[in-house]
Each structure stands twice: as structure tokens, then as C-alpha cells.
C-alpha atoms as a PDB file:
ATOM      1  CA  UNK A   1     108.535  91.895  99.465  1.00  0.00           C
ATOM      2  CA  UNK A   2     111.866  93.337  99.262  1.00  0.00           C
ATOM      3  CA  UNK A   3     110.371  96.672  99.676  1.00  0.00           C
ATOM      4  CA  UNK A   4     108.653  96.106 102.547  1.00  0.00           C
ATOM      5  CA  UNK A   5     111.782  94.923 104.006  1.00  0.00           C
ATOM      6  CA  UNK A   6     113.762  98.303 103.297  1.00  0.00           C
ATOM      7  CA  UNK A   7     110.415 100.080 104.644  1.00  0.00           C
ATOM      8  CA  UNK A   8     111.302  98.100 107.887  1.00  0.00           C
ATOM      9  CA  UNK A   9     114.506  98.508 108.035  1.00  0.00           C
ATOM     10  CA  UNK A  10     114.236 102.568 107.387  1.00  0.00           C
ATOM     11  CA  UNK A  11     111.546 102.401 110.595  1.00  0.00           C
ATOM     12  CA  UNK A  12     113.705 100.819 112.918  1.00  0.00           C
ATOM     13  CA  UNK A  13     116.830 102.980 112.391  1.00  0.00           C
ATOM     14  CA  UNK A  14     114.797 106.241 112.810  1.00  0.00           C
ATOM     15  CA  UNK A  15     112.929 104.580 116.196  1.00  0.00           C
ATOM     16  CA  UNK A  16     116.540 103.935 117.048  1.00  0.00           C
ATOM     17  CA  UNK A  17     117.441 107.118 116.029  1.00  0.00           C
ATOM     18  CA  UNK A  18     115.190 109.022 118.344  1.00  0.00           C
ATOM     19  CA  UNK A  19     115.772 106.795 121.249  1.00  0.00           C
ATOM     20  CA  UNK A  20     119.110 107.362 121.324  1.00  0.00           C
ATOM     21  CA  UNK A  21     119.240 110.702 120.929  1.00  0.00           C
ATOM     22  CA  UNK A  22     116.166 111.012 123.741  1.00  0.00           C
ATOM     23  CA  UNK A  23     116.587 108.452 125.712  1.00  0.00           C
ATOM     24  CA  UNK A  24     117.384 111.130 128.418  1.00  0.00           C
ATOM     25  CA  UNK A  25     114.118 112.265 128.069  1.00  0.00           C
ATOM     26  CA  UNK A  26     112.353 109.658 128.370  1.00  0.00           C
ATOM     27  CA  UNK A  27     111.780 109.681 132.348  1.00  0.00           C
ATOM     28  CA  UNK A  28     108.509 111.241 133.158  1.00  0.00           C
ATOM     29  CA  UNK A  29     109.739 114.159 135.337  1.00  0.00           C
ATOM     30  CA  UNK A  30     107.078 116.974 135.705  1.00  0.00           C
ATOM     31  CA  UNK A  31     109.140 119.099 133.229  1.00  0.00           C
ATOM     32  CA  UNK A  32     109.833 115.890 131.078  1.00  0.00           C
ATOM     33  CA  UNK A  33     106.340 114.559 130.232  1.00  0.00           C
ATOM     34  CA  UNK A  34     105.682 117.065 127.252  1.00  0.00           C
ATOM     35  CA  UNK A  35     108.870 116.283 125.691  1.00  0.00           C
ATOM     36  CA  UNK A  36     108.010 112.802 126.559  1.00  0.00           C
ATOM     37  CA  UNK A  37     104.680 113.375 124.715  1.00  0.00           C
ATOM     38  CA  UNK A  38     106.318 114.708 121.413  1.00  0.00           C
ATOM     39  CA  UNK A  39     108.405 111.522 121.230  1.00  0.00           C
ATOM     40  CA  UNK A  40     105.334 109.073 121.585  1.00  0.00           C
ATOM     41  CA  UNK A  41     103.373 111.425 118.556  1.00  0.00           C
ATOM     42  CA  UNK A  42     106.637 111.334 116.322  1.00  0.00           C
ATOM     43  CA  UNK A  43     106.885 107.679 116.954  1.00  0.00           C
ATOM     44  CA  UNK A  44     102.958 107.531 116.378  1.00  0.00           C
ATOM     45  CA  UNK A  45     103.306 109.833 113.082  1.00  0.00           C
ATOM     46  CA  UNK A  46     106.479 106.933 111.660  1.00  0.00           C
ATOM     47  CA  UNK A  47     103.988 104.085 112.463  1.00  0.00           C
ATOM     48  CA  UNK A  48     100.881 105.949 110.144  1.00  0.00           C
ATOM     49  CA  UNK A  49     103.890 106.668 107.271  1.00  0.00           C
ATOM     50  CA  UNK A  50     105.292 102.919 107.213  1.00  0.00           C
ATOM     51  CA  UNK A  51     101.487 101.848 107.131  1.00  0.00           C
ATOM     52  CA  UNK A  52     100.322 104.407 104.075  1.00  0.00           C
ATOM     53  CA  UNK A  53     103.771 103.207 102.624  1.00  0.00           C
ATOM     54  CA  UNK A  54     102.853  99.994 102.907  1.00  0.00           C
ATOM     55  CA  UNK A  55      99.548 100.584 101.763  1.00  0.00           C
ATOM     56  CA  UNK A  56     100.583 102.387  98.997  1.00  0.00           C
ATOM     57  CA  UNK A  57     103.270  99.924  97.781  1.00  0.00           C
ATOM     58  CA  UNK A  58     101.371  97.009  98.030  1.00  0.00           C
ATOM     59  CA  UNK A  59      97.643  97.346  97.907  1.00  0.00           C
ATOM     60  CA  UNK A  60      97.721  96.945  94.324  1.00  0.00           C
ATOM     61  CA  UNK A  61      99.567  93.834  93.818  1.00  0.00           C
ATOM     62  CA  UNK A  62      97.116  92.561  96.719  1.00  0.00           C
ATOM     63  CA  UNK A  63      94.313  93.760  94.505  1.00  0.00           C
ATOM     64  CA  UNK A  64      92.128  90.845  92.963  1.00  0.00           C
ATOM     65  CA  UNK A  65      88.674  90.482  90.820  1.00  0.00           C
ATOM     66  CA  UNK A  66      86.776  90.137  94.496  1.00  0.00           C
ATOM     67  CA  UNK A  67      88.277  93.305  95.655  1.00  0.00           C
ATOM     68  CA  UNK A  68      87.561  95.100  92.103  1.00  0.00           C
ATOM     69  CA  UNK A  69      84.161  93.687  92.443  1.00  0.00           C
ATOM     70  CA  UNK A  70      83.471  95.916  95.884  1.00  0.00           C
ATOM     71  CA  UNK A  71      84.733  98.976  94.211  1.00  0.00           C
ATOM     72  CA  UNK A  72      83.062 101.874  93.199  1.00  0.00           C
ATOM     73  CA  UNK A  73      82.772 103.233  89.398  1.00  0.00           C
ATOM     74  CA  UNK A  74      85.261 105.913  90.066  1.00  0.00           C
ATOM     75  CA  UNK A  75      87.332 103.790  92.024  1.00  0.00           C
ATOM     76  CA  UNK A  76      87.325 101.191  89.080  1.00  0.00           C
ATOM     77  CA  UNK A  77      88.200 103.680  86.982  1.00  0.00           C
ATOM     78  CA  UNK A  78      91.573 104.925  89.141  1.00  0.00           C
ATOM     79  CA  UNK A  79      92.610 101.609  89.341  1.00  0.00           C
ATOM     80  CA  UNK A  80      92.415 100.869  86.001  1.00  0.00           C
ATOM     81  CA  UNK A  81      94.897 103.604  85.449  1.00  0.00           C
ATOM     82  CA  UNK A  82      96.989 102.465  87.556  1.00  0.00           C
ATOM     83  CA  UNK A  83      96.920  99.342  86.050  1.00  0.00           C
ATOM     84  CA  UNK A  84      97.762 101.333  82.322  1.00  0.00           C
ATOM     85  CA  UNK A  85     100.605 102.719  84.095  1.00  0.00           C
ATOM     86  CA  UNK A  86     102.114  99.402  85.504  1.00  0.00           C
ATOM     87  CA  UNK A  87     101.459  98.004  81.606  1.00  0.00           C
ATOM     88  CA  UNK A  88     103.733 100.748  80.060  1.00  0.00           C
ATOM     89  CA  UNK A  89     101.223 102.926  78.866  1.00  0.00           C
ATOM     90  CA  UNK A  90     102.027 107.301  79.078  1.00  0.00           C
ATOM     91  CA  UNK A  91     100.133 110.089  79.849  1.00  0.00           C
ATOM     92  CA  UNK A  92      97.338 108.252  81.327  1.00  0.00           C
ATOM     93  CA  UNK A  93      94.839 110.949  82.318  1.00  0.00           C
ATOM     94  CA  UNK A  94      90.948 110.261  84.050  1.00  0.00           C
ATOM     95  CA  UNK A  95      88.874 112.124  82.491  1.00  0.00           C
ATOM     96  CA  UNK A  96      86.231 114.323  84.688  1.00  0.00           C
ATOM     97  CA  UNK A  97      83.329 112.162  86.075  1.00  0.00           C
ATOM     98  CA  UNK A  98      80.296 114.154  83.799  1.00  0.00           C
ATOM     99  CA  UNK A  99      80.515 115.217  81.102  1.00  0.00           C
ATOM    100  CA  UNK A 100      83.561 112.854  79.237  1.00  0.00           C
ATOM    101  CA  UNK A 101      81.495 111.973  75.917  1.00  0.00           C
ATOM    102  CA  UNK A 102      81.585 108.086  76.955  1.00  0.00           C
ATOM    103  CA  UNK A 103      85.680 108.140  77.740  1.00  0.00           C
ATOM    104  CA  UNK A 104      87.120 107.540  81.048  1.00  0.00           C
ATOM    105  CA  UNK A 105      90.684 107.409  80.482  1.00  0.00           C
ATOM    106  CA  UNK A 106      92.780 108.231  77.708  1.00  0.00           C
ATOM    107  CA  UNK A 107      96.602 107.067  77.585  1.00  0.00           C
ATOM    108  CA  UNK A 108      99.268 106.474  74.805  1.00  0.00           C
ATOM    109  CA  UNK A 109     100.971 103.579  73.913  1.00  0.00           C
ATOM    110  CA  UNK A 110     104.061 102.971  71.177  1.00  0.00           C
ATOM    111  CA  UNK A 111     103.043 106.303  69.451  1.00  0.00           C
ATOM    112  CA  UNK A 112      99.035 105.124  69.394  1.00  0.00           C
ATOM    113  CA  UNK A 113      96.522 106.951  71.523  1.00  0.00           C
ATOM    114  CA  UNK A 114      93.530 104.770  73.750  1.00  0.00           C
ATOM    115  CA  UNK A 115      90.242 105.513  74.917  1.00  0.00           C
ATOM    116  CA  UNK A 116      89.459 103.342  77.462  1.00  0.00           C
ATOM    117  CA  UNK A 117      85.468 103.007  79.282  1.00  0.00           C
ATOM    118  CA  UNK A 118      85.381 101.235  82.617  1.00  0.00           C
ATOM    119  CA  UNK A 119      82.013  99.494  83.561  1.00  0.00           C
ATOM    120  CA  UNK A 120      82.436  98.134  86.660  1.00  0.00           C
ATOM    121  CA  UNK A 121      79.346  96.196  86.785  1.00  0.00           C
ATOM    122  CA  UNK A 122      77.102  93.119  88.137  1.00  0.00           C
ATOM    123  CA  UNK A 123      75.591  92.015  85.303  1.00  0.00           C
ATOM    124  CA  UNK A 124      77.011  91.437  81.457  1.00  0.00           C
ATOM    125  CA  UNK A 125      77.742  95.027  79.810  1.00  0.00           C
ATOM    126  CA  UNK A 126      75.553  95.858  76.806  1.00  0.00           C
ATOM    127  CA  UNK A 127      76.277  97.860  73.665  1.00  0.00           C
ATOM    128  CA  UNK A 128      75.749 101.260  74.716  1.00  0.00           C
ATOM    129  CA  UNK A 129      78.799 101.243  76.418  1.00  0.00           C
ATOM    130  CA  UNK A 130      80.278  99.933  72.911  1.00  0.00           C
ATOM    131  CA  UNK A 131      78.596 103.194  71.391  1.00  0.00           C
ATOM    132  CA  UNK A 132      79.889 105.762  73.547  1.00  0.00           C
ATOM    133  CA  UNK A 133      83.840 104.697  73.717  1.00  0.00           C
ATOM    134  CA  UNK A 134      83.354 104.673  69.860  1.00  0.00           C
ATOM    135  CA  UNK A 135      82.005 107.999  69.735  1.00  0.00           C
ATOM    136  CA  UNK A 136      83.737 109.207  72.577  1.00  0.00           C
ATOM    137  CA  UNK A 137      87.346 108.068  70.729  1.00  0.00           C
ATOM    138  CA  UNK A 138      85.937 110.041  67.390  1.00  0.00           C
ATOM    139  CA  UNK A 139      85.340 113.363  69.558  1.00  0.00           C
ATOM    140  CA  UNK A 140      88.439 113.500  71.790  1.00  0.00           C
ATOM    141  CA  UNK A 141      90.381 112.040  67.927  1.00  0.00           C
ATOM    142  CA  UNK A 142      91.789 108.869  69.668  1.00  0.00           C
ATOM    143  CA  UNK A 143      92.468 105.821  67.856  1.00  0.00           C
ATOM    144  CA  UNK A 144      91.863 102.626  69.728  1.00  0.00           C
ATOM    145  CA  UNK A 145      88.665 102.720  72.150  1.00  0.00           C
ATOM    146  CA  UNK A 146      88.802  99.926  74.867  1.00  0.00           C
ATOM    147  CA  UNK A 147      85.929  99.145  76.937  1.00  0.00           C
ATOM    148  CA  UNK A 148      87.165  97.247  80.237  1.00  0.00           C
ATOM    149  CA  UNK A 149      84.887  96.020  82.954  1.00  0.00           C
ATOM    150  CA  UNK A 150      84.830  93.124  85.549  1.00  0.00           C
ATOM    151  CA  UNK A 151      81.875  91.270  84.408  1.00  0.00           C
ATOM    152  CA  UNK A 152      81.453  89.957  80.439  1.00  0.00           C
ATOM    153  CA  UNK A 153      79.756  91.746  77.635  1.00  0.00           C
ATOM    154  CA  UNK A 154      76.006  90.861  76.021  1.00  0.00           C
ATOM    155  CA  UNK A 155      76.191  89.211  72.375  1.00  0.00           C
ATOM    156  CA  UNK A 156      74.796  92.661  71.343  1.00  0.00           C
ATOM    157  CA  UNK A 157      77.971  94.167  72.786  1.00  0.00           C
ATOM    158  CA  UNK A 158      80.106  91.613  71.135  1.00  0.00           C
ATOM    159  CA  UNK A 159      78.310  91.939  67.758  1.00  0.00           C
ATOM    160  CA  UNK A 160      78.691  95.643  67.585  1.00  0.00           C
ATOM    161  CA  UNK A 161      82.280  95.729  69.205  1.00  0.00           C
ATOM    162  CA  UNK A 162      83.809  93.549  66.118  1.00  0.00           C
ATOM    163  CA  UNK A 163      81.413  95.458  63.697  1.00  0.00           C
ATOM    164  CA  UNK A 164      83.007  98.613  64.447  1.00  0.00           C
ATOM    165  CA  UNK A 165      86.761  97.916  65.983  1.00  0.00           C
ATOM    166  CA  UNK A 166      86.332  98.265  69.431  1.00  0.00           C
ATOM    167  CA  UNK A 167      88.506  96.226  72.028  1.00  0.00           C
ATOM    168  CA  UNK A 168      86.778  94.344  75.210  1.00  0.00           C
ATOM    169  CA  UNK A 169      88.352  93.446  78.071  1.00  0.00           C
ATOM    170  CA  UNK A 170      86.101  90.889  79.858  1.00  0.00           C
ATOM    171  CA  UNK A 171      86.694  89.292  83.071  1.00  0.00           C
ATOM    172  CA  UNK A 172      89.131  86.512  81.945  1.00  0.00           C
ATOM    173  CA  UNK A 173      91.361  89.038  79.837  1.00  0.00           C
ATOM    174  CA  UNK A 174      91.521  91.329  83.312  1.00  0.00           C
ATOM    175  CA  UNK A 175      92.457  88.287  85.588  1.00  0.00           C
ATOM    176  CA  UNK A 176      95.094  87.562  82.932  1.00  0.00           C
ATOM    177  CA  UNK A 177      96.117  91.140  82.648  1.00  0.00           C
ATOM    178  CA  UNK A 178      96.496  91.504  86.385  1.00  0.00           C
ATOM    179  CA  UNK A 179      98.502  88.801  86.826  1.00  0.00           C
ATOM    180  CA  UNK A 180     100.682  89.801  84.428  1.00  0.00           C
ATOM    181  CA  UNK A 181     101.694  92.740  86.173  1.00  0.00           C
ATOM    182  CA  UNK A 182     101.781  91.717  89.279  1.00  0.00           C
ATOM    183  CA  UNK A 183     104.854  89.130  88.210  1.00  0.00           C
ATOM    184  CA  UNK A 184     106.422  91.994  86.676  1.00  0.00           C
END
């Protein structure tokens, strides 16, 4: 909140800004209306940046499971490194769309490097997804494959996940998780 307060505070000294310095201007003469148009689009163009700020600042704390529910795969994905970001992870890189041997993200964490698999899904994920972070981690050499998604995972999933050391991170541990960094 306290950022959005310095966002408005920045906008109204530079709206001030300009109309003092143009408030000469701003009588539509003939000659005057173009200069007159310029100061409506620069006053248009600091509306669209405090919105994108805004945007930008904020949509993610305003981000819940409903609104991760409507996203796409790729979108799920981009979020979710945001998300490794906010946690304190590094060099959290999304891997290409094809072609990334089951692995969606990698990051690094206390000297230990992740592979993460998002399944953003509508139905309980099975253990295929299991399979490829596992194999996935042994190709790209990482050490701790994750598989994240919004739903829960199948017994099968389960089964195989503790069978072979891979994390999940169901729907509850994701609702915990976010609000955990949102009340950092």
C-alpha cells in the first residue's frame, strides 16, 4: 500500500509540474490547440504508466488460487517464477515451451539447484508428470525436481513421487506458500 501511495504522490507532482509550467498554454487559441493537444497525450501517457505501475506492483499480491485457476500453462508457469523469486530463490530461468525434457523452470536455492514442472490443471495430476521432472532433473543434472500445480496429485503420483524423491506442491501447500509471501 505504501507504494501505491508514493506512485500517487510521484503522479500528482508531475501533473502539477506540467500545469504550471503550461498553464499558459492551456487556452485553446488557433495556434494553441496543438500544444494544447501534446499536454492532454503526456497527461494521457502518466495515467497508462501509474496504471502498468500499479499493475505491475500489485497484481501479484492480488493474485489468488481462482485467478491461477483462469491462467494459461505458460502463464502458470511465469508466475510461478515469480513466485521462486519472491521466496529467495536465484537464477530462476523458464525454460523454452517444447522441447524442455519435462522441466519448466530451473532456479537455485542455498547452493542446491531445482527443477520445478508446473501443471496447471482441472483434474488431479498423474505420474507422468512425476516421471518427466525426474528425468528431466537427471538430464539438465539438477538435484531437487518439484512438481507444482493448482489441483492435487493421483495416489499413483503420490506413490511414485515418495518412491523416487520428488517434491509436490498440491493446492493446500500453494495457498500456504502464497500467503506467505504476500505477508512478506
Amino acid at each position: 500500500m505504501r507504494i501505491f501511495r508514493y506512485i500517487a504522490t510521484a503522479l500528482t507532482a508531475i501533473v502539477w509540474i506540467i500545469y504550471i509550467f503550461a498553464h499558459q498554454y492551456l487556452v485553446l487559441s488557433q495556434q494553441n490547440t496543438i500544444k494544447a493537444w501534446l499536454i492532454i497525450a503526456a497527461l494521457g501517457l502518466i495515467v497508462w504508466w501509474g496504471i502498468s505501475a500499479y499493475r505491475y506492483f500489485f497484481d501479484f499480491r492480488r493474485t489468488n488460487l481462482r485467478r491461477i485457476d483462469k491462467m494459461s500453462g505458460l502463464d502458470f508457469e511465469n508466475y510461478t517464477a515469480k513466485l521462486l523469486e519472491k521466496s529467495g530463490f536465484e537464477d530462476v530461468v523458464v525454460t523454452p515451451a517444447t522441447r524442455d525434457q519435462g522441466v519448466d523452470i530451473t532456479a537455485m536455492l542455498n547452493g542446491e539447484t531445482y527443477g520445478f514442472q508446473c501443471k496447471r490443471y482441472e483434474h488431479p495430476v498423474d505420474n507422468s508428470a512425476v516421471q518427466e521432472i525426474f528425468t528431466g532433473c537427471a538430464f539438465y543434472q539438477l538435484q531437487n525436481p518439484v512438481v507444482i500445480t493448482n489441483t492435487t496429485f493421483s495416489p499413483g503420483a503420490q506413490e511414485l513421487a515418495a518412491g523416487v524423491g520428488v517434491e509436490l506442491v498440491d493446492r493446500d501447500i500453494l495457498s500456504q506458500w502464497l500467503d506467505k509471501v504476500k505477508r512478506q
